[in-house]
PDB file of N, CA and C in Angstrom:
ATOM      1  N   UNK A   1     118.818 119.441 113.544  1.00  0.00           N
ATOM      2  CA  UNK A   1     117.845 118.655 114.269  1.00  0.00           C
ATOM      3  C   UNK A   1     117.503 117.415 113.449  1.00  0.00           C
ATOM      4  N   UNK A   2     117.770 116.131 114.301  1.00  0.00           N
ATOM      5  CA  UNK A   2     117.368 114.967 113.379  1.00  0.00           C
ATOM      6  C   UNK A   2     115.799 114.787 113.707  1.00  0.00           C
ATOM      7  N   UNK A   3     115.179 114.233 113.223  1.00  0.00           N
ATOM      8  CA  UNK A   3     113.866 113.865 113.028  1.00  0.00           C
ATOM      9  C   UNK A   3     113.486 112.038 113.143  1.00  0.00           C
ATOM     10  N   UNK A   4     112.975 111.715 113.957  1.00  0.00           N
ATOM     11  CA  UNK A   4     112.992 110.417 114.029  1.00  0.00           C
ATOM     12  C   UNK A   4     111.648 109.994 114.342  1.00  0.00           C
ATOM     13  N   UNK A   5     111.431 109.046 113.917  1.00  0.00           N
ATOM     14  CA  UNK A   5     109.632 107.806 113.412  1.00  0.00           C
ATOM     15  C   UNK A   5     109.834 106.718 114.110  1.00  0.00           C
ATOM     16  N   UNK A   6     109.123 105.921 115.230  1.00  0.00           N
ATOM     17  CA  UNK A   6     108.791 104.929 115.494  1.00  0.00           C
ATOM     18  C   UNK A   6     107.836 104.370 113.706  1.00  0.00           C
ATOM     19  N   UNK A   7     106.429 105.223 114.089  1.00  0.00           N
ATOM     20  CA  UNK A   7     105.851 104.760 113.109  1.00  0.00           C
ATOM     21  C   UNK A   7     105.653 105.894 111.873  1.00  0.00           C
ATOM     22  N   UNK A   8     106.208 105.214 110.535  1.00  0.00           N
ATOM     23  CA  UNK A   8     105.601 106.426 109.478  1.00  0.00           C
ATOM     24  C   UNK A   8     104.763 105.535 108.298  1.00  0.00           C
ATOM     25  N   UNK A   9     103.516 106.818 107.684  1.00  0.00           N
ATOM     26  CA  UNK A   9     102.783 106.630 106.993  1.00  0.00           C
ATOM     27  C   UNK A   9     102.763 107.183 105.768  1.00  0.00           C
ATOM     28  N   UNK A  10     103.228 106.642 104.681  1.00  0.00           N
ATOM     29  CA  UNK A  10     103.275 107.353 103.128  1.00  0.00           C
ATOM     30  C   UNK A  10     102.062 107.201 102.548  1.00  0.00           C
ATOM     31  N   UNK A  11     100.993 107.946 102.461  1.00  0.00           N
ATOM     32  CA  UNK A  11      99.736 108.409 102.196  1.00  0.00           C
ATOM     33  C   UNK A  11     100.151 108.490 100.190  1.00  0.00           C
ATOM     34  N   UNK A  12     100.028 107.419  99.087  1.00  0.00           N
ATOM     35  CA  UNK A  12     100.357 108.142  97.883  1.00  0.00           C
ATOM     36  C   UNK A  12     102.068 107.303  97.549  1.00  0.00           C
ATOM     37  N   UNK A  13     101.734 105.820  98.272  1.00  0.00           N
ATOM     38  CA  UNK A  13     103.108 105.525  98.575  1.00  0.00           C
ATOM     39  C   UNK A  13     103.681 104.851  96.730  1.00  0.00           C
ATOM     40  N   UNK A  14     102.541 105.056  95.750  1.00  0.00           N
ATOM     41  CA  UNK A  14     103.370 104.297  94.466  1.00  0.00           C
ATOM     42  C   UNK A  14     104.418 103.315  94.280  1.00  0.00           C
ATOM     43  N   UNK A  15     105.514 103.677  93.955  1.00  0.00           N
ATOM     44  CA  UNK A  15     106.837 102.664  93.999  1.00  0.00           C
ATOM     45  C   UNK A  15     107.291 102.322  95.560  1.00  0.00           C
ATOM     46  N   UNK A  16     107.046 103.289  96.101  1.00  0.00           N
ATOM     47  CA  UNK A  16     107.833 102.578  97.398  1.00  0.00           C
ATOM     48  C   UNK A  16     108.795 103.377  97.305  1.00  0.00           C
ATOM     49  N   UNK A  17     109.751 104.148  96.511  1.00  0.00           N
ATOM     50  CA  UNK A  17     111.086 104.401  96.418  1.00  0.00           C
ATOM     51  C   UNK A  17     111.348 105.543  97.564  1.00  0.00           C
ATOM     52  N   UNK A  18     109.805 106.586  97.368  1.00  0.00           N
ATOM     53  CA  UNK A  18     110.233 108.010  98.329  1.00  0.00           C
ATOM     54  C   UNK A  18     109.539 107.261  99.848  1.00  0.00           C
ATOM     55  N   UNK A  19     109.191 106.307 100.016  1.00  0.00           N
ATOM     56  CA  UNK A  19     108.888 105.653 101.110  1.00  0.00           C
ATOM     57  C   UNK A  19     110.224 104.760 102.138  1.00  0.00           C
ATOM     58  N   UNK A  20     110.977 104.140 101.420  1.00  0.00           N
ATOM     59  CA  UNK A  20     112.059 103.932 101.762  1.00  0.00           C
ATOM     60  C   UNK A  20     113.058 104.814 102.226  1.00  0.00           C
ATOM     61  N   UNK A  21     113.207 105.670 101.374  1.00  0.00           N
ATOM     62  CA  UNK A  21     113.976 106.660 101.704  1.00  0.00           C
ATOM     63  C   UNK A  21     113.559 107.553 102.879  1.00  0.00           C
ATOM     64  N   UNK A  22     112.624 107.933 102.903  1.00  0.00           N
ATOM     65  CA  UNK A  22     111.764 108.893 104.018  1.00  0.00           C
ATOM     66  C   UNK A  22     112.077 107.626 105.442  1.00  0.00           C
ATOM     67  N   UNK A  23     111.732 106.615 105.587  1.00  0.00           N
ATOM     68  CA  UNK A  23     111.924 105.302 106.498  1.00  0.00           C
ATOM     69  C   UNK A  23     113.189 105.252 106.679  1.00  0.00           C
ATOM     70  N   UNK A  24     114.226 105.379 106.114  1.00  0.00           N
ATOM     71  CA  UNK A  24     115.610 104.941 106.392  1.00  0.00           C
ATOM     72  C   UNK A  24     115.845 106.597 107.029  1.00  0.00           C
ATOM     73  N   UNK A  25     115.799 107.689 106.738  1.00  0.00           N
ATOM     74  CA  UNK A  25     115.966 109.173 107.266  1.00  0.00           C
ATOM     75  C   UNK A  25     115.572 109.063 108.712  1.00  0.00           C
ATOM     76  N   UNK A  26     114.197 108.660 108.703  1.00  0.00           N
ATOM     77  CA  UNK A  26     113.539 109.260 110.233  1.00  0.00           C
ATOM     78  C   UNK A  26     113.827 107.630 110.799  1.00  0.00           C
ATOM     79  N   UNK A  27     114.841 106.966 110.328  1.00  0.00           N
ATOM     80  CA  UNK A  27     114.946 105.655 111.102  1.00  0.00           C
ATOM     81  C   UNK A  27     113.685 104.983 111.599  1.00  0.00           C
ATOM     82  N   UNK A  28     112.913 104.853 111.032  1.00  0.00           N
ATOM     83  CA  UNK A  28     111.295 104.422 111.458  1.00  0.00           C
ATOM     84  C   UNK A  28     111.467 102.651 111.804  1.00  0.00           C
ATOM     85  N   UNK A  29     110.370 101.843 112.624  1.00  0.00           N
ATOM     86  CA  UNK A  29     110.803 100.950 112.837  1.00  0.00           C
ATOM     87  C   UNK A  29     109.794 100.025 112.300  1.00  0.00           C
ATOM     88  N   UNK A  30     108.205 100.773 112.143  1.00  0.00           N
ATOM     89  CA  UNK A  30     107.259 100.327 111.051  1.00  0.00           C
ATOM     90  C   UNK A  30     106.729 101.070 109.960  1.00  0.00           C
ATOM     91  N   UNK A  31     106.780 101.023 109.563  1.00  0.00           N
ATOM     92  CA  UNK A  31     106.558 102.050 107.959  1.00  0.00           C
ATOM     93  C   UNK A  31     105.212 100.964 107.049  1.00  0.00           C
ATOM     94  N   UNK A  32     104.385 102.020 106.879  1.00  0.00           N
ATOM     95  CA  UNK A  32     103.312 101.641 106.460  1.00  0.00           C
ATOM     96  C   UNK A  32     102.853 102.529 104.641  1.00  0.00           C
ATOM     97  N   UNK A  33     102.511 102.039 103.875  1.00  0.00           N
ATOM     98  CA  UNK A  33     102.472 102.293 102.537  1.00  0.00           C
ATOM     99  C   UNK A  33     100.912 102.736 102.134  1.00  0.00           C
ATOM    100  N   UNK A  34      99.871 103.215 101.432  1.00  0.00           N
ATOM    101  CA  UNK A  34      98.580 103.773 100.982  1.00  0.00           C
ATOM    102  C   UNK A  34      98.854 104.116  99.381  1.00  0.00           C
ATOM    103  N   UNK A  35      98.063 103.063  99.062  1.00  0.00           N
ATOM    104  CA  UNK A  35      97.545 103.628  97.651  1.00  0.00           C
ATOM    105  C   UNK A  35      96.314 103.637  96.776  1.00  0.00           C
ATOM    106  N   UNK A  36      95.778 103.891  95.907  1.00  0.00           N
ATOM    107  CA  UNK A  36      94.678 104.058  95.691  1.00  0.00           C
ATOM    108  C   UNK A  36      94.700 102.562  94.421  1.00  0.00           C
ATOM    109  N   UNK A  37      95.656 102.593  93.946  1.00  0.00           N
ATOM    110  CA  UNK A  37      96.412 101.757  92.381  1.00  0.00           C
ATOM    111  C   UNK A  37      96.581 100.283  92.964  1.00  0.00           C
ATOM    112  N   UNK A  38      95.706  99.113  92.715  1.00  0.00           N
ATOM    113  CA  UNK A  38      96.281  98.001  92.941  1.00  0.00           C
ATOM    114  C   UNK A  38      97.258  97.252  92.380  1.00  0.00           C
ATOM    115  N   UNK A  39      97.384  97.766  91.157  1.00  0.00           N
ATOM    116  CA  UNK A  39      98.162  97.194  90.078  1.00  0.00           C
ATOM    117  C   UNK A  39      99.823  97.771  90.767  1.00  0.00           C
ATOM    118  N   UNK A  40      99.745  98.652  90.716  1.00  0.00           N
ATOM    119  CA  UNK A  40     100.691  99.362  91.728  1.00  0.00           C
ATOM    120  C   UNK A  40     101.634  98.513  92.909  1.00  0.00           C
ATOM    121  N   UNK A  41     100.627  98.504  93.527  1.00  0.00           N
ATOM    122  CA  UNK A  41     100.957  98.017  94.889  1.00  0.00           C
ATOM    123  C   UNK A  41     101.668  96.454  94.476  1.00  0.00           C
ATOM    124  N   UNK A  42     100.716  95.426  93.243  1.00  0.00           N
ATOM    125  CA  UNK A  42     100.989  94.237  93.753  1.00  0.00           C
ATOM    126  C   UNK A  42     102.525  94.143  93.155  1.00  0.00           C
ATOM    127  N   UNK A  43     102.708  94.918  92.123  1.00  0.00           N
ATOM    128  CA  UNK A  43     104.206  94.989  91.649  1.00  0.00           C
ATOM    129  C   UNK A  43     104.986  95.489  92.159  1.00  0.00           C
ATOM    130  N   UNK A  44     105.034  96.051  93.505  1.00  0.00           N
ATOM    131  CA  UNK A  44     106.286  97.079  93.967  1.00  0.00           C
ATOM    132  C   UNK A  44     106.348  96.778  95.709  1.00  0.00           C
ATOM    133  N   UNK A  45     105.467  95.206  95.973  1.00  0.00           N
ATOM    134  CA  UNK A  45     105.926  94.614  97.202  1.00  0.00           C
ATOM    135  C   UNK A  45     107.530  95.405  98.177  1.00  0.00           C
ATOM    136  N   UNK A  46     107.028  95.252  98.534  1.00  0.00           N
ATOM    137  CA  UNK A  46     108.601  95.688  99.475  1.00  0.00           C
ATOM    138  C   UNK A  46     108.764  95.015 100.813  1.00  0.00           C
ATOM    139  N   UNK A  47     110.061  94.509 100.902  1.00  0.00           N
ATOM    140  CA  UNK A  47     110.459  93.792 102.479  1.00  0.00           C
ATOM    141  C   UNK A  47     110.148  94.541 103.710  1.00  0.00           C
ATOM    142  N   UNK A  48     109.774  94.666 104.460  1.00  0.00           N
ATOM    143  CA  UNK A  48     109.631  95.807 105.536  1.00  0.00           C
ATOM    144  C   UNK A  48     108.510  96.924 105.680  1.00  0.00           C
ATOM    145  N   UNK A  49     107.953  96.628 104.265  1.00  0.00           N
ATOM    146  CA  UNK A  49     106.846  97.971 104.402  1.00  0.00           C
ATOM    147  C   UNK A  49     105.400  97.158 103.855  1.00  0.00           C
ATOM    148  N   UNK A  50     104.242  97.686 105.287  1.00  0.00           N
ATOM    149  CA  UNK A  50     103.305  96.884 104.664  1.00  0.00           C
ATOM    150  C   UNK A  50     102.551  97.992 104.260  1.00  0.00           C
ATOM    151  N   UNK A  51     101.774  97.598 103.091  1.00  0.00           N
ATOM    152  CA  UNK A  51     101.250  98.398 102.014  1.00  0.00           C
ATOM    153  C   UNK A  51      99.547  97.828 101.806  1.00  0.00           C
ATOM    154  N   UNK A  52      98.861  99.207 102.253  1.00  0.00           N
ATOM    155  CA  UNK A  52      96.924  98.953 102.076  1.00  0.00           C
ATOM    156  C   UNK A  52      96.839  99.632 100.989  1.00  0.00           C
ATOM    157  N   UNK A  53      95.959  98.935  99.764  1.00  0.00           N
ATOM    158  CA  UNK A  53      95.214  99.530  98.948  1.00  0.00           C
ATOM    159  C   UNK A  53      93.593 100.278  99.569  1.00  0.00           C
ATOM    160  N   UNK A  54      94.134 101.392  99.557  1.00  0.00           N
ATOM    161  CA  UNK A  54      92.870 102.290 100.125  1.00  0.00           C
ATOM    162  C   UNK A  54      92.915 103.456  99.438  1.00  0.00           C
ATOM    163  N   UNK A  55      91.931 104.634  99.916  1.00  0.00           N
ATOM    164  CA  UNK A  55      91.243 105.590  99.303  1.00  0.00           C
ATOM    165  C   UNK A  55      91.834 107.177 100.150  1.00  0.00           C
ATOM    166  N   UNK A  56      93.015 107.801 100.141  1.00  0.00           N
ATOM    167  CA  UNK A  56      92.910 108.364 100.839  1.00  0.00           C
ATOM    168  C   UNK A  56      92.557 109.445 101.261  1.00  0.00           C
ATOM    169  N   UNK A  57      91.367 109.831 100.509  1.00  0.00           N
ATOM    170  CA  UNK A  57      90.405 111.157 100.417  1.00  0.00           C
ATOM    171  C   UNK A  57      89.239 110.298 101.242  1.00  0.00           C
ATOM    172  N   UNK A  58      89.339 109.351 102.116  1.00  0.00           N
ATOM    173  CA  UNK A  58      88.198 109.096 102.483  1.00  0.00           C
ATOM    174  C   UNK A  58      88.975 108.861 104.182  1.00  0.00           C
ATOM    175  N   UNK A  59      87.868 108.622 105.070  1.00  0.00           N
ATOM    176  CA  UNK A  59      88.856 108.721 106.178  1.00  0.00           C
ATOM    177  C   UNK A  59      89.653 107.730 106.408  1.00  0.00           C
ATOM    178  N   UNK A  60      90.958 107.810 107.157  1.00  0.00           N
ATOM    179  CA  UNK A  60      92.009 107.263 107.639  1.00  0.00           C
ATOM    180  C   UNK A  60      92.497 107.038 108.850  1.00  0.00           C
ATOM    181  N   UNK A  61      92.190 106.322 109.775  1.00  0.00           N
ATOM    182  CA  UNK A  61      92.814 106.151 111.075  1.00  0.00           C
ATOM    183  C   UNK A  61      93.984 106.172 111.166  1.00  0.00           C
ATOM    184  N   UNK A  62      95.208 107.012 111.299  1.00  0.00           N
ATOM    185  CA  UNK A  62      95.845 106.778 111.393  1.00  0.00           C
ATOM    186  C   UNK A  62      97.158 107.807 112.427  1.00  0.00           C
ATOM    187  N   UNK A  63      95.839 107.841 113.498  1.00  0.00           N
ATOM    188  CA  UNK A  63      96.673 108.860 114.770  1.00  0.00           C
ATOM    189  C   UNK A  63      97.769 107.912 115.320  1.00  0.00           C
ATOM    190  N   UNK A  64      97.631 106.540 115.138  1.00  0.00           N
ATOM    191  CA  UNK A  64      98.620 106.122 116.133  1.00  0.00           C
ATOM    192  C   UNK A  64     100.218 105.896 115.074  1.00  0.00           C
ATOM    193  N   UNK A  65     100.324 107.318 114.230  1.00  0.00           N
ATOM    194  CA  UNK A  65     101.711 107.774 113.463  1.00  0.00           C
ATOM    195  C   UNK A  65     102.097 108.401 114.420  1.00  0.00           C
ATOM    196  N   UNK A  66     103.571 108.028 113.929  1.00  0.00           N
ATOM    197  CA  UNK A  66     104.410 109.490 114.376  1.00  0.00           C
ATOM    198  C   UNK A  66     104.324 110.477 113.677  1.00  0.00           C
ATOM    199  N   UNK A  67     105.047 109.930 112.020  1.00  0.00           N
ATOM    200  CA  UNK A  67     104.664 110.577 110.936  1.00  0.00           C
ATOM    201  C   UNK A  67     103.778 110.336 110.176  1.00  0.00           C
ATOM    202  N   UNK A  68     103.107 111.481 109.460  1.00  0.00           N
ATOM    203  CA  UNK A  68     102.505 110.770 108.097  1.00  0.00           C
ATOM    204  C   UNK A  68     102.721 111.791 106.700  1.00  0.00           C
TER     205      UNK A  68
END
């Protein structure tokens, strides 16, 4: 069974690396990034994936995933 994402959410997304990979698997077509680390985030930009510095022990809107 393949598994496939319009939209996925990496909750803890750090490098980006297991975010990409997870995005290219479920063929996702927006892929969205969460981290708590700004320093993080501003060094590990990525083409295609937009990335919020947020909190994610606090709430998260984010029903309109496929995945998260």
């Amino acid at each position: 069974m393949k598994i496939r994402a319009h939209r996925y959410l990496d909750i803890g997304y750090n490098n980006g690396e297991i975010t990409r990979a997870v995005a290219e698997i479920v063929s996702a077509k927006e892929v969205y990034g969460i981290d708590l680390d700004k320093d993080i985030l501003k060094s590990t930009r990525s083409k295609g994936i937009t990335i919020f510095n947020l909190d994610a022990s606090k709430e998260i809107r984010y029903r309109w995933m496929t995945i998260v």
